[in-house]
N, C-alpha and C. Protein backbone atom coordinates (compact mmCIF):
# COMPACT_ATOMS: atom_id res chain seq x y z
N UNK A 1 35.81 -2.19 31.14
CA UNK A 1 36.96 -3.05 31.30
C UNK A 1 38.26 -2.25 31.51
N UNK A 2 38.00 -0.92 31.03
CA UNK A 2 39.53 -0.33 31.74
C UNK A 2 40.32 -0.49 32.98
N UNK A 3 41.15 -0.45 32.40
CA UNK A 3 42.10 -0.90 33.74
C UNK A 3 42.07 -2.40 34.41
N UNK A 4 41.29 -3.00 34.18
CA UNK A 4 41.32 -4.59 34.19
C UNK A 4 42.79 -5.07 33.41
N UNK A 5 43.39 -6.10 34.39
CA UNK A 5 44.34 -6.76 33.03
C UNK A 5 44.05 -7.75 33.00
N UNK A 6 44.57 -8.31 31.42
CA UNK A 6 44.01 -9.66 30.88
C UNK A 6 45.08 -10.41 30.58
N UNK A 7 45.54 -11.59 30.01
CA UNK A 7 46.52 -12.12 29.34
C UNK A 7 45.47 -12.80 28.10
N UNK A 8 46.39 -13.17 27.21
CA UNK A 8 45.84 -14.23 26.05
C UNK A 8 46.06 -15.45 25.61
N UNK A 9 45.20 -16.65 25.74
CA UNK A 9 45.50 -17.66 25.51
C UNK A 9 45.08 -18.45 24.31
N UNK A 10 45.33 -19.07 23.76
CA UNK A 10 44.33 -19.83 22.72
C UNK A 10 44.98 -21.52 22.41
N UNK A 11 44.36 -22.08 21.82
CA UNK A 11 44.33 -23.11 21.61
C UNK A 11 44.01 -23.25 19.54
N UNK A 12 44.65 -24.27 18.98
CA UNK A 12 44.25 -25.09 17.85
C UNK A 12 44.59 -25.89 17.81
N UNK A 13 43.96 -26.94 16.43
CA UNK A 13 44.27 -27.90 15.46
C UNK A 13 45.77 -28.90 15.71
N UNK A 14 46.15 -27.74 14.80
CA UNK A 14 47.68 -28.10 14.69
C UNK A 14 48.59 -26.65 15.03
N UNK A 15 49.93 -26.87 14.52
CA UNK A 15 51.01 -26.29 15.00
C UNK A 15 50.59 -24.78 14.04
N UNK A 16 50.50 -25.14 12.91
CA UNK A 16 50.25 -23.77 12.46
C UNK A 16 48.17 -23.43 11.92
N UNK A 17 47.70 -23.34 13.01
CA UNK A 17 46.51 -23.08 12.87
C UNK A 17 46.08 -21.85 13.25
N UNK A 18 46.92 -20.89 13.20
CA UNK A 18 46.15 -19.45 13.83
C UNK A 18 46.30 -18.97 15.14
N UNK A 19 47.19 -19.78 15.64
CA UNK A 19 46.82 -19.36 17.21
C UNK A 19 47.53 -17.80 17.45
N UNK A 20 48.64 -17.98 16.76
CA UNK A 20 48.62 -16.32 17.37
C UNK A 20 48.63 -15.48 16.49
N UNK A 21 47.54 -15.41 15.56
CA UNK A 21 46.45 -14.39 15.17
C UNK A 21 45.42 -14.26 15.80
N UNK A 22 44.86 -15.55 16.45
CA UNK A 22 43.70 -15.23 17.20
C UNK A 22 44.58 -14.42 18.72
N UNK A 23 45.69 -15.21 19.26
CA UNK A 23 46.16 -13.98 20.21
C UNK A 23 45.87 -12.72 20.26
N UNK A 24 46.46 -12.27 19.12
CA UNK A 24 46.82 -10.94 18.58
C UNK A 24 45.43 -10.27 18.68
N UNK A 25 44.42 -10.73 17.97
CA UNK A 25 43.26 -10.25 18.09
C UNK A 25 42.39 -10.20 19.40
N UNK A 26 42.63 -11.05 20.44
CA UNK A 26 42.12 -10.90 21.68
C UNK A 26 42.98 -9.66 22.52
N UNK A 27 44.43 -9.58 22.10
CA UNK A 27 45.00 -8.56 22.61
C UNK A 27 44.64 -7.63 22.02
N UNK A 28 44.16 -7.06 20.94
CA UNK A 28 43.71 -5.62 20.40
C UNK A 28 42.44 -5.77 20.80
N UNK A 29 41.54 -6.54 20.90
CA UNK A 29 40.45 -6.10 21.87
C UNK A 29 40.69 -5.46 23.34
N UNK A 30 41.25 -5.92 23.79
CA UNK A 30 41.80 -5.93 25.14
C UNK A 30 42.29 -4.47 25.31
N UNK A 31 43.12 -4.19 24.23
CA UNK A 31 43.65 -2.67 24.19
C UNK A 31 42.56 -2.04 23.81
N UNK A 32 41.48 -2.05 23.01
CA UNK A 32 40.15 -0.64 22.67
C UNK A 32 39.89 -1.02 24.02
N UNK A 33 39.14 -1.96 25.01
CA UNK A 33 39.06 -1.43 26.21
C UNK A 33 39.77 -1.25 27.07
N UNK A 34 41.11 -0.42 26.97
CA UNK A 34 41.52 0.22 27.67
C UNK A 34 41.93 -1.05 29.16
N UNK A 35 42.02 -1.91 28.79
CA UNK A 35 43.19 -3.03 29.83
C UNK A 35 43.97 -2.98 29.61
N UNK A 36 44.74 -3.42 31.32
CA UNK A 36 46.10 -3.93 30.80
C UNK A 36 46.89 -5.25 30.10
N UNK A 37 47.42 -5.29 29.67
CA UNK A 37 47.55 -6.65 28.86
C UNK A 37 48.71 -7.21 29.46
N UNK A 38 48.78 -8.35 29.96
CA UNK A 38 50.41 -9.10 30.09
C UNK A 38 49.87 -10.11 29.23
N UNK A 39 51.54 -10.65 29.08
CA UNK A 39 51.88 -11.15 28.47
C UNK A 39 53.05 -12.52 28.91
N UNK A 40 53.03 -13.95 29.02
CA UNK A 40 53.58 -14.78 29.25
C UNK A 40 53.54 -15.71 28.58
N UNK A 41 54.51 -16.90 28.35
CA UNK A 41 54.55 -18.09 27.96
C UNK A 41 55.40 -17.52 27.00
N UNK A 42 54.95 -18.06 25.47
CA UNK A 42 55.99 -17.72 24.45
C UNK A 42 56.07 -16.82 23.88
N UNK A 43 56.48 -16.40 22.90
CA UNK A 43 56.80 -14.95 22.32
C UNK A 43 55.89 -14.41 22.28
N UNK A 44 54.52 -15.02 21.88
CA UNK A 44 53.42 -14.05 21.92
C UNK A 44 52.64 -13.65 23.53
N UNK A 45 52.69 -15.49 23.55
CA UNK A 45 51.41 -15.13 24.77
C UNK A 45 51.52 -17.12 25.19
N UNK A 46 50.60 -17.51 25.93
CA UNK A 46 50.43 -19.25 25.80
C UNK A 46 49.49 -19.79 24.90
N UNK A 47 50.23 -20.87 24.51
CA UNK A 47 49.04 -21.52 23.11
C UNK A 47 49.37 -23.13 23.84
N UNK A 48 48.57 -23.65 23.12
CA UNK A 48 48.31 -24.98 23.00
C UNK A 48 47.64 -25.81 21.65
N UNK A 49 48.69 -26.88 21.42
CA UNK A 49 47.76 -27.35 20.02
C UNK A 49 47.03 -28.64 20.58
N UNK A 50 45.87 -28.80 20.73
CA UNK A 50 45.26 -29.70 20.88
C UNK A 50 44.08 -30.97 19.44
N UNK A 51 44.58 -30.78 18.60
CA UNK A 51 44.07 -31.52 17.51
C UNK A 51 43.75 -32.56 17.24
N UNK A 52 42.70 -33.27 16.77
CA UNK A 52 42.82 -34.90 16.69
C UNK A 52 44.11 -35.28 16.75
N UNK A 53 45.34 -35.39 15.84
CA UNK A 53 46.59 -35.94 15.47
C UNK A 53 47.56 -35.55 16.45
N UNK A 54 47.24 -34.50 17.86
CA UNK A 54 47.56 -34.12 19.18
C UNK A 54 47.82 -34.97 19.94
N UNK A 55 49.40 -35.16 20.50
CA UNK A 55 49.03 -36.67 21.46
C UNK A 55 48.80 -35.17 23.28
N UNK A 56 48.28 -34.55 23.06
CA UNK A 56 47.83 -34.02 24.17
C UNK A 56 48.46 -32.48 24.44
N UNK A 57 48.41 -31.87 25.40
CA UNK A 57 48.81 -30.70 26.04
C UNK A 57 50.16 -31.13 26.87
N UNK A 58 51.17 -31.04 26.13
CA UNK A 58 52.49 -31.55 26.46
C UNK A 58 53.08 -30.40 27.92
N UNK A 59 53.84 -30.91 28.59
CA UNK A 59 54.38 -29.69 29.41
C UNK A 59 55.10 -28.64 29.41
N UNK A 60 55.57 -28.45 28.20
CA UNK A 60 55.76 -26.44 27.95
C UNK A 60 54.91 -26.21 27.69
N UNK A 61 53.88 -26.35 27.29
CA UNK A 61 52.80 -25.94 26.61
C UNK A 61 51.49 -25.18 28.19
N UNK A 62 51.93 -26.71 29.36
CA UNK A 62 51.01 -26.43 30.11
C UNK A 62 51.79 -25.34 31.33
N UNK A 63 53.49 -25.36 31.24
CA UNK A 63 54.03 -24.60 31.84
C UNK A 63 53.67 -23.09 31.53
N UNK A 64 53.56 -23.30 29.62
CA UNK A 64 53.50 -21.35 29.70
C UNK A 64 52.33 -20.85 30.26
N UNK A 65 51.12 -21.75 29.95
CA UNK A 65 49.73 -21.25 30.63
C UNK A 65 49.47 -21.11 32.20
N UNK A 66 50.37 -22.36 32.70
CA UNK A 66 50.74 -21.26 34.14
C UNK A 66 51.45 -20.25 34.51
N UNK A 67 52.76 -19.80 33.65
CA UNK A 67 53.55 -18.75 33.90
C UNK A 67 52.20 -17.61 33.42
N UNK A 68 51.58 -17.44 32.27
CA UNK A 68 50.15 -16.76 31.70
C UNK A 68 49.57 -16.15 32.95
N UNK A 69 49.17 -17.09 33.70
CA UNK A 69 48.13 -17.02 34.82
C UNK A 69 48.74 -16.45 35.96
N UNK A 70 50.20 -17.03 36.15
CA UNK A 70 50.67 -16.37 37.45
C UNK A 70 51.03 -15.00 36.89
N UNK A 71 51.74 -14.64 35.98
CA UNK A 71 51.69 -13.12 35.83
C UNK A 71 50.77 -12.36 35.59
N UNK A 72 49.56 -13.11 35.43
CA UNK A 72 48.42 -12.14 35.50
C UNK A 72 47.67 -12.20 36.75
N UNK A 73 47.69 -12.93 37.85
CA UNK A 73 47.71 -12.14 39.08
C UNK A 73 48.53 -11.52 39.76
N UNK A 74 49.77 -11.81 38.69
CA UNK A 74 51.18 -10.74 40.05
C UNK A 74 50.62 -9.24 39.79
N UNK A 75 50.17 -9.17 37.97
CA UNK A 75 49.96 -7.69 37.76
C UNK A 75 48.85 -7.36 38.89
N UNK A 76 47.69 -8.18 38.29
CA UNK A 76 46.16 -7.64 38.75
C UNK A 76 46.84 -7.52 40.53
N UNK A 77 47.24 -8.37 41.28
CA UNK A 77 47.80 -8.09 42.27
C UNK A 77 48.16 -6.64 43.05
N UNK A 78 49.12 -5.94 41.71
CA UNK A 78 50.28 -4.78 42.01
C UNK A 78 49.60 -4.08 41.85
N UNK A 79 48.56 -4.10 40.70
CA UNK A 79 47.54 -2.79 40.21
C UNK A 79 46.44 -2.78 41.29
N UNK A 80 46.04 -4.04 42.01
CA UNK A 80 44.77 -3.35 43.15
C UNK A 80 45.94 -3.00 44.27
N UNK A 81 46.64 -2.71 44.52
CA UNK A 81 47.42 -2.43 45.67
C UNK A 81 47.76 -0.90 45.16
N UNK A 82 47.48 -0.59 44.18
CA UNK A 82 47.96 0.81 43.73
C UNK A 82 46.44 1.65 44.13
N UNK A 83 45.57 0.88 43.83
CA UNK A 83 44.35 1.69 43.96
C UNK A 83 44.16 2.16 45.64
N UNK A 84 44.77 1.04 46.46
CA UNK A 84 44.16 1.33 48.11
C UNK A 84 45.72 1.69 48.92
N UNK A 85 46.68 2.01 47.91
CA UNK A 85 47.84 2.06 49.02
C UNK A 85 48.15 3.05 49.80
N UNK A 86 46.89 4.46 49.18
CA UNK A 86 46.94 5.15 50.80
C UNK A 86 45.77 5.14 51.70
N UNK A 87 45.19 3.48 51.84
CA UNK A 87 43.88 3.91 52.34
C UNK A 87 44.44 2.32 53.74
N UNK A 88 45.23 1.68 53.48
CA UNK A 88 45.36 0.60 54.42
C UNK A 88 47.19 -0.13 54.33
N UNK A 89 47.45 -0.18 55.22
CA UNK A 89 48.83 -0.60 56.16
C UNK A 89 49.55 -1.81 55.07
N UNK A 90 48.34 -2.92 54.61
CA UNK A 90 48.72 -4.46 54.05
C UNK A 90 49.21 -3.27 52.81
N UNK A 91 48.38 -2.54 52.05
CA UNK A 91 48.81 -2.32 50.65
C UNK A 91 50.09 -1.35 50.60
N UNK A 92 50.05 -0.29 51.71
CA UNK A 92 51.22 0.37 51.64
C UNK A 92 52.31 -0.79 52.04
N UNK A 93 52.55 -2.08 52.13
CA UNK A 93 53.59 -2.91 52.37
C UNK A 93 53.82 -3.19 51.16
N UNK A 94 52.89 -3.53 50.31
CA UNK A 94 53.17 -4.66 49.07
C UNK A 94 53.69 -3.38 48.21
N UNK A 95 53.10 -2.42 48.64
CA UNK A 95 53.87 -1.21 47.29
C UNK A 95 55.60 -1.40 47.27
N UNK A 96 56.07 -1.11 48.54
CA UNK A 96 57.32 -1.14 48.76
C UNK A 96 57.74 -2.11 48.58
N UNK A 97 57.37 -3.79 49.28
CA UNK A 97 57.86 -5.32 48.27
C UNK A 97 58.01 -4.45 46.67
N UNK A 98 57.13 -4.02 46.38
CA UNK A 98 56.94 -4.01 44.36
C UNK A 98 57.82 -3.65 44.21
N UNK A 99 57.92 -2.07 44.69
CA UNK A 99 59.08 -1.15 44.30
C UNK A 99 59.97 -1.63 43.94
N UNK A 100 60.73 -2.51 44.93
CA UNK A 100 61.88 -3.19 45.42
C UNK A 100 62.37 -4.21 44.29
N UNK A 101 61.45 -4.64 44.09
CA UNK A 101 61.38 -5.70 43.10
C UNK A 101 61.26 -5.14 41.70
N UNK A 102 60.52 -4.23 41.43
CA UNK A 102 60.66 -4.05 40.04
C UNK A 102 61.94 -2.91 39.66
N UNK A 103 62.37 -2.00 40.84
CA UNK A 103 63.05 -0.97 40.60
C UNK A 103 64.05 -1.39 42.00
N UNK A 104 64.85 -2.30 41.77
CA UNK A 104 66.31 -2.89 43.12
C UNK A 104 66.91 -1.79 43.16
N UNK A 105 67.77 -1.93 44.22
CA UNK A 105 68.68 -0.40 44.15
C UNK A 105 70.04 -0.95 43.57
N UNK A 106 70.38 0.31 43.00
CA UNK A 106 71.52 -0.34 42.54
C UNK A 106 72.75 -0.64 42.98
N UNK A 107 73.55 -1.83 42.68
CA UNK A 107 74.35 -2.21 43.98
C UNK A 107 76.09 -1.16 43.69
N UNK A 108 76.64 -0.89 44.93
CA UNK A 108 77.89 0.15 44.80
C UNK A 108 78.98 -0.84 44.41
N UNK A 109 79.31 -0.35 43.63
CA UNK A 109 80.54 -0.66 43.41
C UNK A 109 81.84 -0.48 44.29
N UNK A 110 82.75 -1.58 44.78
CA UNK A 110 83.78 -1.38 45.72
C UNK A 110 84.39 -0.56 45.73
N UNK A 111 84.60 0.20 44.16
CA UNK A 111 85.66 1.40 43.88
C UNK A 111 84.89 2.63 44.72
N UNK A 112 83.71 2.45 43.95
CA UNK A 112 82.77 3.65 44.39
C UNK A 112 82.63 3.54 46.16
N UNK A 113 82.97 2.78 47.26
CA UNK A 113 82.21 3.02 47.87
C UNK A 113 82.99 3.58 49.38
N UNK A 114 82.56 4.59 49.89
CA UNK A 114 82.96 5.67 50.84
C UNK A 114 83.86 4.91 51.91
N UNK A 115 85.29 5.55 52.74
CA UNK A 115 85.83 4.87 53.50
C UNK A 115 84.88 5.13 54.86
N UNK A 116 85.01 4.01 55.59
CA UNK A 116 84.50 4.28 56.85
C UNK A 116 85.24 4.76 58.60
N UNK A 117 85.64 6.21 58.22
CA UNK A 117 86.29 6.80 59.36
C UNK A 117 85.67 7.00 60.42
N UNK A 118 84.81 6.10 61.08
CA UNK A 118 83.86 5.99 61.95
C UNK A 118 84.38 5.52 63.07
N UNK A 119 85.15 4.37 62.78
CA UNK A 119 85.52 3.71 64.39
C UNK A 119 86.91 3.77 63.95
């Protein structure tokens, strides 16, 4: 499983039933094999309480498990594009999208920025 990334989700009972202990524990599995772990939804990760006395899977609840999911293909995404980006044209593109995106350049400041004695 190295190098695979995972996220963590869980579900209980009620509001305070464990869920993010059981998180926690799917994420330290996750780390002995050597994955990567993201992480979305709420502080820990996405939960859901679904319990008899549950009137259902309300919509933050179902929002964080999609934010969960979409950041765990943006990673798994960035990380197979790292493996082939000197072997094909599509992946050396998405490297540079990434770059761009995770590391912007930084913007000049007006004070800072050079006169133009050009024309």
């Amino acid at each position: 499983m190295a190098n695979k990334v995972g996220g963590a989700f869980a579900t209980g009972a009620s509001i305070s039933s464990g869920k993010e202990v059981t998180i926690l524990t799917i994420v330290g599995a996750m780390l002995l094999n050597q994955m990567i772990v993201v992480s979305g939804g709420g502080g820990f990760s996405a939960s859901a309480t679904t319990g008899p006395t549950s009137p259902g899977i309300d919509d933050k609840e179902l929002a964080d498990a999609r934010d969960l999911g979409k950041r765990v293909a943006e990673v798994a995404r960035y990380t197979a594009s790292l493996k082939c980006a000197n072997e094909c044209e599509s992946c050396k593109a998405a490297m540079i999208q990434w770059a761009d995106v995770l590391d912007p350049p930084e913007p000049v400041a007006e004070a800072d920025r050079k006169p133009d004695h050009s024309g």
